[in-house]
Protein backbone atom coordinates (compact mmCIF):
# COMPACT_ATOMS: atom_id res chain seq x y z
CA UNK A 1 -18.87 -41.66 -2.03
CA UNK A 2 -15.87 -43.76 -1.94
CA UNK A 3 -12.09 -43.32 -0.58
CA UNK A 4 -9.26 -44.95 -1.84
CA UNK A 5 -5.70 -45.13 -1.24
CA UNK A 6 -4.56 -44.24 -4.66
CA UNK A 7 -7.23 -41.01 -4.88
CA UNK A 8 -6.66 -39.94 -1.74
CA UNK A 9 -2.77 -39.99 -1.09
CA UNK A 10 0.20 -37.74 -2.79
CA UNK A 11 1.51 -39.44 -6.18
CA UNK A 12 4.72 -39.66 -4.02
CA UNK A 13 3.15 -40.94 -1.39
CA UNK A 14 6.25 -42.95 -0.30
CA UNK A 15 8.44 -39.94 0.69
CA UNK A 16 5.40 -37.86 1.75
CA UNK A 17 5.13 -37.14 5.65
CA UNK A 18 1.35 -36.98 6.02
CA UNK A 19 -0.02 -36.12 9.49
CA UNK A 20 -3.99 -35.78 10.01
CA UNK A 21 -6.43 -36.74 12.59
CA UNK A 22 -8.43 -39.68 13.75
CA UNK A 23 -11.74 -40.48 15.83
CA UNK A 24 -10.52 -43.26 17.68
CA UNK A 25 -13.15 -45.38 19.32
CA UNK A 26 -11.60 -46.97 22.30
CA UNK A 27 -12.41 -46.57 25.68
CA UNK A 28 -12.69 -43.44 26.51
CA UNK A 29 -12.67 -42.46 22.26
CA UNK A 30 -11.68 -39.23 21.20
CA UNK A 31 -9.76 -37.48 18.36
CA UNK A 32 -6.00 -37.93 17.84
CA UNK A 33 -3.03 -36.96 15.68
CA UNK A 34 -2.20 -39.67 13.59
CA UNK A 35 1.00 -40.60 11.30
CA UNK A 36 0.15 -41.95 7.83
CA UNK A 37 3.57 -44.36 6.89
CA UNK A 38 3.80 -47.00 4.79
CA UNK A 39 0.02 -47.74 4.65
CA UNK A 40 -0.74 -48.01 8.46
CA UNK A 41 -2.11 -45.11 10.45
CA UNK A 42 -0.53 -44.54 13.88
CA UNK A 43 -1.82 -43.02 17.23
CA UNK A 44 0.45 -39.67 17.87
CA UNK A 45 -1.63 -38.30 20.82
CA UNK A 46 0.69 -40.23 23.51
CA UNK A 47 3.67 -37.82 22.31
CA UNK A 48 1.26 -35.01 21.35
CA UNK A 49 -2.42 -34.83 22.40
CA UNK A 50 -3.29 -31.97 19.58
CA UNK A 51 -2.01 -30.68 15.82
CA UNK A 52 -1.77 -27.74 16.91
CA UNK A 53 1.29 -28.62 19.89
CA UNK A 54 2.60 -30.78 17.07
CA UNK A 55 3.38 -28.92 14.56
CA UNK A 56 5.35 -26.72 16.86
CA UNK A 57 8.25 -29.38 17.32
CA UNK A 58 11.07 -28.51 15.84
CA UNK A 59 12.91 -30.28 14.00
CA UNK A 60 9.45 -31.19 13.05
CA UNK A 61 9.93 -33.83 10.63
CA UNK A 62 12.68 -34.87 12.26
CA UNK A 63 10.85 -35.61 15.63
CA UNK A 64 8.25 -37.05 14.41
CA UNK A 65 10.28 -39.87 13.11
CA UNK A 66 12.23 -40.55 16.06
CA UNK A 67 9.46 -41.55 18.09
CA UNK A 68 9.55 -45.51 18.37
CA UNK A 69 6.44 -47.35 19.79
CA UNK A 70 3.43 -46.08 18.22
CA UNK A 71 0.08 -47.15 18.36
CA UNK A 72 -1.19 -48.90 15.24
CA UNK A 73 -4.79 -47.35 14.99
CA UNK A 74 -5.63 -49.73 11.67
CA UNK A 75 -4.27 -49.31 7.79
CA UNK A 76 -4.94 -46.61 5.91
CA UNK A 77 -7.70 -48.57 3.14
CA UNK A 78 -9.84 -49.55 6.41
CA UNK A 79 -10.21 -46.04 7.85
CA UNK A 80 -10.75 -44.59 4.48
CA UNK A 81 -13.47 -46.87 3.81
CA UNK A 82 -14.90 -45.84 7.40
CA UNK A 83 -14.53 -42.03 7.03
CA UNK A 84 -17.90 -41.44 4.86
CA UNK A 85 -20.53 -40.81 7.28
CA UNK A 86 -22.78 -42.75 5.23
CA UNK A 87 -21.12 -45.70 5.60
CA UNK A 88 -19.45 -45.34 8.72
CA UNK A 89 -18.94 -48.23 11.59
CA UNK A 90 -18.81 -46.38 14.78
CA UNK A 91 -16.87 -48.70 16.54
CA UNK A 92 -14.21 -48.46 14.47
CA UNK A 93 -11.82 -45.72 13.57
CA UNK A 94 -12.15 -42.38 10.66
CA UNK A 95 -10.81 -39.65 9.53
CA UNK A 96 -11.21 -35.95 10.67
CA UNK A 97 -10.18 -32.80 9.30
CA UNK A 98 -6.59 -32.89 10.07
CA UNK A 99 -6.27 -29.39 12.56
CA UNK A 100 -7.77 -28.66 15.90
CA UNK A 101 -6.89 -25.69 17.77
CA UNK A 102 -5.48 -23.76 14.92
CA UNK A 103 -7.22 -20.65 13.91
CA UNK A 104 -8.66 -20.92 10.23
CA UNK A 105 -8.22 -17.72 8.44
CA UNK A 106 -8.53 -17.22 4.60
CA UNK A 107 -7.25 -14.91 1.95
CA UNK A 108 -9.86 -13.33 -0.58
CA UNK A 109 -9.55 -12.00 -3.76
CA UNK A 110 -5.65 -13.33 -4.81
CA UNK A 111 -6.43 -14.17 -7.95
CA UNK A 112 -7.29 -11.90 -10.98
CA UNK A 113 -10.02 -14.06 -12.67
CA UNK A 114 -11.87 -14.41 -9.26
CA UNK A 115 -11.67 -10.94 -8.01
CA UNK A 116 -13.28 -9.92 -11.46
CA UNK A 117 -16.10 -12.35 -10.24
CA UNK A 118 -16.25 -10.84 -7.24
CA UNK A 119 -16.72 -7.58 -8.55
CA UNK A 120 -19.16 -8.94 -10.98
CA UNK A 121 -21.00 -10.37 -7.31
CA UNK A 122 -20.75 -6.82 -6.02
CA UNK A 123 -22.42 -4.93 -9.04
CA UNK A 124 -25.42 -7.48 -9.56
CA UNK A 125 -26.07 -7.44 -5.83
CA UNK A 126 -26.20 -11.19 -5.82
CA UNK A 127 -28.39 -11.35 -8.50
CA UNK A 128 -26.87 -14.43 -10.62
CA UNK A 129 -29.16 -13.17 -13.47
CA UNK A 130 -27.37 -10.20 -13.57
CA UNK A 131 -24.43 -11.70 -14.01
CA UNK A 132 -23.80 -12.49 -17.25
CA UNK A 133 -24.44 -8.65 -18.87
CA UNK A 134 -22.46 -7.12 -15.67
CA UNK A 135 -19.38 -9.99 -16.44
CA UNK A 136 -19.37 -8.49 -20.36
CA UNK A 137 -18.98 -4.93 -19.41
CA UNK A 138 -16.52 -5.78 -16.78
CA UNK A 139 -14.47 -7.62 -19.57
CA UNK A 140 -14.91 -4.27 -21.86
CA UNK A 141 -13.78 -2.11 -19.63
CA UNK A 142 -10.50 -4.10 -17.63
CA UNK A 143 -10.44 -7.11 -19.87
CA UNK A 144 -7.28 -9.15 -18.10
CA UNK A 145 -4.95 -6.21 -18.15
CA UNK A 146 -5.37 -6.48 -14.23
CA UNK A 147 -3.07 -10.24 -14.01
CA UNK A 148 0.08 -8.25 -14.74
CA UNK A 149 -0.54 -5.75 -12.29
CA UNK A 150 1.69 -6.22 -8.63
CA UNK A 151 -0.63 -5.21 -6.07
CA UNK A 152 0.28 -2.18 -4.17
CA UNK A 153 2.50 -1.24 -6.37
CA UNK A 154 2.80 2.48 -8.44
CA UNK A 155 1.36 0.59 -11.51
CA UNK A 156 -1.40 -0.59 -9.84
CA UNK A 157 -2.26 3.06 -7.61
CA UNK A 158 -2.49 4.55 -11.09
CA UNK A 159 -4.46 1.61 -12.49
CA UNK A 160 -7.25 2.34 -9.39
CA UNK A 161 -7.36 6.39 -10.36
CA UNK A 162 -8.64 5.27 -13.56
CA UNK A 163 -11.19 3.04 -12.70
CA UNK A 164 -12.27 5.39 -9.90
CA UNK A 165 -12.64 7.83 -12.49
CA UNK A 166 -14.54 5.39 -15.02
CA UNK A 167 -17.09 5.06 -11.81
CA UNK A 168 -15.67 1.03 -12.10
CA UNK A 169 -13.80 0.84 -8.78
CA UNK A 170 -14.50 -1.73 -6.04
CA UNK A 171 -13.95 -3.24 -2.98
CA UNK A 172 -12.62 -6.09 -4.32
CA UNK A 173 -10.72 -4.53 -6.37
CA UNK A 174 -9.00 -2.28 -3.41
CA UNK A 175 -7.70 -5.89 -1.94
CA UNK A 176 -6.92 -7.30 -5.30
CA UNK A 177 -4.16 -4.68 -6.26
CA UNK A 178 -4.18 -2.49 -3.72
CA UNK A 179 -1.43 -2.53 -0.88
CA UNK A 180 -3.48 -4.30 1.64
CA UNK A 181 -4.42 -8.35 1.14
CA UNK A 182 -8.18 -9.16 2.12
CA UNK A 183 -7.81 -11.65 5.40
CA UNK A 184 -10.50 -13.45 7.13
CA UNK A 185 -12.19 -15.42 9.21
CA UNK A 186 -13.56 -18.70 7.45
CA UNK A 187 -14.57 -20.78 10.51
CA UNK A 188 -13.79 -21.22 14.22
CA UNK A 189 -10.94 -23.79 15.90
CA UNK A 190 -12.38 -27.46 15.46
CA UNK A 191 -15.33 -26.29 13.25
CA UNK A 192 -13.48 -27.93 9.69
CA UNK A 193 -14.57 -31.38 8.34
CA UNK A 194 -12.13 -33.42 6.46
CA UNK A 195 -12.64 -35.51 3.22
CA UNK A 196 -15.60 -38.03 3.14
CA UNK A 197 -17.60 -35.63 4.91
CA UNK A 198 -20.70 -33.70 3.94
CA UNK A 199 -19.73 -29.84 3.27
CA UNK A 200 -22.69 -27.52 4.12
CA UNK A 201 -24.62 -24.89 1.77
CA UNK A 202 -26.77 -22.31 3.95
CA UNK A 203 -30.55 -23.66 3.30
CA UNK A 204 -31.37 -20.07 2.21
CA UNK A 205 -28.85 -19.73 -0.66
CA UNK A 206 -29.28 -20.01 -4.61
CA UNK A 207 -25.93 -19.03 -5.91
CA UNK A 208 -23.23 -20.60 -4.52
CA UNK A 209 -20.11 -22.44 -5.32
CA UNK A 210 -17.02 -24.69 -3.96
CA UNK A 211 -13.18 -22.76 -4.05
CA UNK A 212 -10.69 -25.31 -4.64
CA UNK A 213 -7.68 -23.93 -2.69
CA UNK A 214 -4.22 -24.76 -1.07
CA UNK A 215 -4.34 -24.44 2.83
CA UNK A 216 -0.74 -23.52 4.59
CA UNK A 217 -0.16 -24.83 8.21
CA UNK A 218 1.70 -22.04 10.25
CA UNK A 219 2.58 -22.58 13.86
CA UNK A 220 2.64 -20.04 16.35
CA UNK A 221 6.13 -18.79 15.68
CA UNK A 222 4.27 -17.26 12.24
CA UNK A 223 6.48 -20.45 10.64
CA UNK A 224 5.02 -22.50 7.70
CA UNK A 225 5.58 -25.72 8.41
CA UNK A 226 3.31 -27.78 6.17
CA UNK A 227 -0.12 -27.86 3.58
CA UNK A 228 -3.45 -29.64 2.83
CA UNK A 229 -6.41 -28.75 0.25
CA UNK A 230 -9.64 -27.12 1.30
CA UNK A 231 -12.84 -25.95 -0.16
CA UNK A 232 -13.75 -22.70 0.71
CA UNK A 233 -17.38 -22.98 0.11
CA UNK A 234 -18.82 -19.92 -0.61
CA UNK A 235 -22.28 -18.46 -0.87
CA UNK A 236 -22.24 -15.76 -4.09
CA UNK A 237 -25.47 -14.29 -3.42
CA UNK A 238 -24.92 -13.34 0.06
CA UNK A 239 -21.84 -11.88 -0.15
CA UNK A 240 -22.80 -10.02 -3.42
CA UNK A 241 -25.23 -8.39 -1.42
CA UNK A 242 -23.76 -6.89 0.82
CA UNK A 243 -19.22 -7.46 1.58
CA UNK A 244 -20.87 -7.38 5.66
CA UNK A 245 -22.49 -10.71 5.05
CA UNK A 246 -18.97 -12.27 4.50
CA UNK A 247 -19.04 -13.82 7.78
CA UNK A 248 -22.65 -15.33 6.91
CA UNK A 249 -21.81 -16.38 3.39
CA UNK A 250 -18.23 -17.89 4.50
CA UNK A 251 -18.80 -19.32 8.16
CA UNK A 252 -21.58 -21.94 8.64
CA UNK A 253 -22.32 -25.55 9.78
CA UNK A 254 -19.17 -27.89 7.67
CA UNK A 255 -19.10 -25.09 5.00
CA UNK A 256 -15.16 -25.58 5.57
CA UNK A 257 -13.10 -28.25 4.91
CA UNK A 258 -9.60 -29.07 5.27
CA UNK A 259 -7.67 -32.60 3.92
CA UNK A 260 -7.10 -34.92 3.19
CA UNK A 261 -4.17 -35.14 5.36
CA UNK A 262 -1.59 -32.01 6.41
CA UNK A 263 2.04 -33.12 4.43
CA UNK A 264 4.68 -31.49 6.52
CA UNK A 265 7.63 -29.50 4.78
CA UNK A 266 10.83 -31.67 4.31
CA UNK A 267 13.92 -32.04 1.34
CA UNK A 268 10.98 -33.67 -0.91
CA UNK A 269 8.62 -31.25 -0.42
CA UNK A 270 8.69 -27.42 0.07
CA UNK A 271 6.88 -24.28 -0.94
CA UNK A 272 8.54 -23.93 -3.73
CA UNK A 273 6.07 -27.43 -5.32
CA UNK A 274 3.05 -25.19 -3.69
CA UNK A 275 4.37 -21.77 -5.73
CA UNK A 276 4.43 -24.06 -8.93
CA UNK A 277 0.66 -26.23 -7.66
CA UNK A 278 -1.92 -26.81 -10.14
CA UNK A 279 -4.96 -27.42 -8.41
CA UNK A 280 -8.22 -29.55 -10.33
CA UNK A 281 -11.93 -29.26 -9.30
CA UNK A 282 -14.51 -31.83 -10.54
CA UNK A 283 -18.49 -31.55 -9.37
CA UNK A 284 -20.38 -34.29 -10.36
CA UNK A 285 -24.28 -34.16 -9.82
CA UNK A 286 -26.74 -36.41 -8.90
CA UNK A 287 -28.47 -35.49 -12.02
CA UNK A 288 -25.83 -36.35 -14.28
CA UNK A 289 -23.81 -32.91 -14.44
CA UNK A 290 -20.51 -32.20 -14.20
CA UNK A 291 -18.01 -29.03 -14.33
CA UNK A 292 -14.30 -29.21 -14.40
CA UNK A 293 -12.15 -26.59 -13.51
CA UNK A 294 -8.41 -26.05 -12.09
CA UNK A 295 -6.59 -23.02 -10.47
CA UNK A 296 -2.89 -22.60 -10.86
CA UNK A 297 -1.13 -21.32 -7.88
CA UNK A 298 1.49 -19.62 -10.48
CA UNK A 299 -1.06 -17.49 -11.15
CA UNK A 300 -1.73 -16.06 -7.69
CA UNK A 301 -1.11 -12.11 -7.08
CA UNK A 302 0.34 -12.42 -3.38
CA UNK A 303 3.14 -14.77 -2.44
CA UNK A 304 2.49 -17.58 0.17
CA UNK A 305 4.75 -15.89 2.11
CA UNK A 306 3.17 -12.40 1.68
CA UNK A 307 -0.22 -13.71 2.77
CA UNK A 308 1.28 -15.33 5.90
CA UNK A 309 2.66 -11.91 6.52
CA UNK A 310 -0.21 -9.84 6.29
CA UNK A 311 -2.20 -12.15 8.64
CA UNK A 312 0.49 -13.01 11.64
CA UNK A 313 3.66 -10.69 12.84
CA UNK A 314 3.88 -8.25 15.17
CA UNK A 315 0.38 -6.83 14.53
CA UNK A 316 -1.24 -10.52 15.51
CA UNK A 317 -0.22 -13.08 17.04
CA UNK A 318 -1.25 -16.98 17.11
CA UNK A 319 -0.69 -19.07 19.84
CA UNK A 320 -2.31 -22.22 18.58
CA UNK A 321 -1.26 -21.85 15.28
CA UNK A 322 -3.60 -21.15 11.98
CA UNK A 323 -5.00 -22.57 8.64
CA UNK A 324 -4.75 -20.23 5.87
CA UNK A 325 -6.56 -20.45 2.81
CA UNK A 326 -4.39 -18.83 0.13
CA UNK A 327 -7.83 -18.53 -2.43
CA UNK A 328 -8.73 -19.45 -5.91
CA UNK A 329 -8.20 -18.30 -9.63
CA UNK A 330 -11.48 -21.21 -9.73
CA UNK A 331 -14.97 -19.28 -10.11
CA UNK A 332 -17.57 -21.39 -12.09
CA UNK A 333 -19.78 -19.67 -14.62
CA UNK A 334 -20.59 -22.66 -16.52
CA UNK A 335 -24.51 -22.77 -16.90
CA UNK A 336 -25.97 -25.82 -15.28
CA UNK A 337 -29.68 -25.59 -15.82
CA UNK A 338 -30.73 -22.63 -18.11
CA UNK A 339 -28.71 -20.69 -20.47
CA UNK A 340 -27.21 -17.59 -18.58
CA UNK A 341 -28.02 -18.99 -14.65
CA UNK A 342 -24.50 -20.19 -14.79
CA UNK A 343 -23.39 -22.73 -11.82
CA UNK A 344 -24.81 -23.35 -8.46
CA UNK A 345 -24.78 -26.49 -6.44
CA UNK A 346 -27.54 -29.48 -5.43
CA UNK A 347 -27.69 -31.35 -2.91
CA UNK A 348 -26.07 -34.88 -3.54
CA UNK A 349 -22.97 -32.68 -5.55
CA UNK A 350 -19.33 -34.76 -5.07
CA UNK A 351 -16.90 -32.41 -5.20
CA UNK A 352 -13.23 -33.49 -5.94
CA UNK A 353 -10.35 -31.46 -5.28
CA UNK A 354 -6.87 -32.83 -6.34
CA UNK A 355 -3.32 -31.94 -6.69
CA UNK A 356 -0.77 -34.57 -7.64
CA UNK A 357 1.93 -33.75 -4.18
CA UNK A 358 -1.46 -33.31 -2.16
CA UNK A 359 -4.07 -35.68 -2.90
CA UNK A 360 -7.40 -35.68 -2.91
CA UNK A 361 -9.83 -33.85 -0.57
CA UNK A 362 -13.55 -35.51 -1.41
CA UNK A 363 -16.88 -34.71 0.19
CA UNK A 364 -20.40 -34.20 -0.79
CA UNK A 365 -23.00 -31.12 -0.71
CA UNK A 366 -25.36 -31.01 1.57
CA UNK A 367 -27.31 -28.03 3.39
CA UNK A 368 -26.11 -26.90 6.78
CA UNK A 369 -29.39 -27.44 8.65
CA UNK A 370 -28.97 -31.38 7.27
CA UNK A 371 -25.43 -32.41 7.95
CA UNK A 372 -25.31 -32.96 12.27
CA UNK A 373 -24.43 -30.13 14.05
CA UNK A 374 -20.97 -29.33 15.47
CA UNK A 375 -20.77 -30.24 18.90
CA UNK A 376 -17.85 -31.16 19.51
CA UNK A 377 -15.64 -27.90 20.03
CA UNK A 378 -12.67 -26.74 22.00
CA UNK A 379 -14.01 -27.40 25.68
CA UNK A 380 -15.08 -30.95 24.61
CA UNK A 381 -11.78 -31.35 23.06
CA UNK A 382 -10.21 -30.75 26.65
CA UNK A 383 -11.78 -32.56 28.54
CA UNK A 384 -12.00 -35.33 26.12
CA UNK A 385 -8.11 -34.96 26.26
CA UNK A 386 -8.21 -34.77 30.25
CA UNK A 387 -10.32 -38.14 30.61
CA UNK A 388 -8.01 -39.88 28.14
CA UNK A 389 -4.98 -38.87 30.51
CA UNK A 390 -3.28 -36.80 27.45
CA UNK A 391 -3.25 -33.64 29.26
């Protein structure tokens, strides 16, 4: 697995303010904020020792350019080529996922082709040979009738007394068009590993996939300020067991990751270019396979804004800020080894997923009881901070 500039970086990389983190190996080492400009990766922690504190500044963008004296932690090429654990020189700098304190919360079901899927999940009982006959009669019954629908609208109240009556209603399909959006958990604060790294499949899965999404960065004041890519990864047979198993089929060792880099809102870049996103997904196997795929965000059922909304206001509050997966259109049915298994991951899978104002966010499958275990969490991160004289 290798990094590179052009892959990894926004097509307009020039005008794109890019913030992320950095393992810095100095003594004492520790993470920091960094500034990607020009090439060169800068040390932010002097001015602020966590993302989190960071992206409250306001003017944000604004700020961060002012300061004068940074720290030149190395150019971008050389940390990229040190990110991949693999490969990695430990005396010398990489990248991390590029949040820390935030919360990292993630929207389910926005999508029409996905929440079919998850329905499909639901009535095979995570049975991926199931599937297949269950996905036809889904198809039959709802076809994609549901994409026009505005969830919690009249239209869609009358579309849900039909398929209640038809015996075809779900869960999923209560937080796919009904009034309330489906917000949760993915992992804890400091839990997310950034591109290069390993991402982690629970050793006890067989039907599983990666979710190529957009991820918004939203201070404490509920404000969007920024976004990165992240792979939801996602265990299909857990979940379609049972909807309580979310938390085990969503939240395990590096089965979340964030990246490349967080590219702050500015007068090149808004949420208007992630309304209009395309997002791309490429697997390629050790055995030779690959699947393509993409997910466009014009597609999605719930505004940006409306998600935000649903998961921070009055009703909860986020004093460190969150990550918020806005979810995927992407759901992967292509068979991989036998007709009608459809798709499920190996060990040794790359996963790419790319968006031209975003970049690349790169890492390779792995299961969780394999990849090193987090260790490094919020207490560490303070008194890592505290010995470094940041705090």
């Amino acid at each position: 697995m290798q990094l590179k500039n052009r892959e990894t970086l926004p097509v307009d990389s020039h005008s794109a303010c890019l913030v992320g983190r950095a393992w810095i190996p100095n003594s004492p080492q520790g993470p920091s904020p960094v500034w990607i400009h020009a090439g060169n990766v800068y040390d932010l922690a002097p001015f602020s020792p966590t993302v989190s504190e960071l992206l409250e500044k306001e003017p944000l963008v604004e700020t961060l350019q002012s300061w004068s004296d940074l720290e030149l932690i190395g150019s971008l090429e050389e940390l990229l080529d040190n990110t991949p654990h693999d490969q990695r020189d430990s005396s010398k700098p990489w990248f991390l996922a590029p949040c820390d304190l935030q919360a990292i919360k993630a929207s389910g079901v926005t999508f029409v082709s996905s929440m079919l899927e998850r329905v499909i999940e639901e009535q095979a009982r995570g049975d991926w040979t199931k599937a297949e006959e269950i996905r036809k009669q889904i198809h039959e019954l709802v076809g994609d009738n549901l994409a026009e629908i505005q969830p919690g609208s009249a239209s869609a109240m009358k579309v849900k007394e039909v398929l209640i009556k038809q015996g075809a209603w779900s869960q999923y399909l209560e937080v796919g068009i009904g009034p309330d959006a489906e917000i949760f958990t993915k992992s804890q604060p400091m839990s997310a590993v950034g591109t290069g790294a390993e991402v982690g499949i629970h050793p006890g899965s067989h039907w599983n996939n990666p979710e190529p999404e957009i991820v918004l960065a939203v201070n404490s004041k509920g404000k969007i300020v920024g976004t990165a890519l992240g792979n939801d990864v996602n265990l299909r047979d857990f979940e379609g067991r049972s909807a309580l198993l979310l938390g085990k089929a969503k939240d395990n060792n590096a089965s979340c990751a964030i990246g490349p880099f967080i590219r702050l809102f500015d007068d090149q870049f808004s949420l208007d270019d992630v309304r209009q996103a395309n997002i791309t997904l490429s697997v390629e196997g050790p055995e030779g396979f690959t699947l393509e795929g993409s997910s466009s965000m014009k597609h999605i059922s719930r505004d940006p804004l409306e998600l935000v909304q649903h998961c921070a206001g009055s009703h909860h509050q986020y004093p460190d800020g969150l990550m918020l997966f806005l979810g995927t259109m992407f759901s992967p049915i292509q068979d991989r080894d036998e007709p009608g298994q459809g798709f499920t991951h190996k060990v040794g899978d790359i996963v790419y997923i790319q968006t031209p104002l975003l970049g690349s966010l790169i890492n390779r499958v792995n299961t969780c009881d394999q990849i090193p275990p987090w260790t490094f969490g919020t207490g560490a991160l303070m008194r890592n901070l505290a010995q470094r004289g940041l705090l």
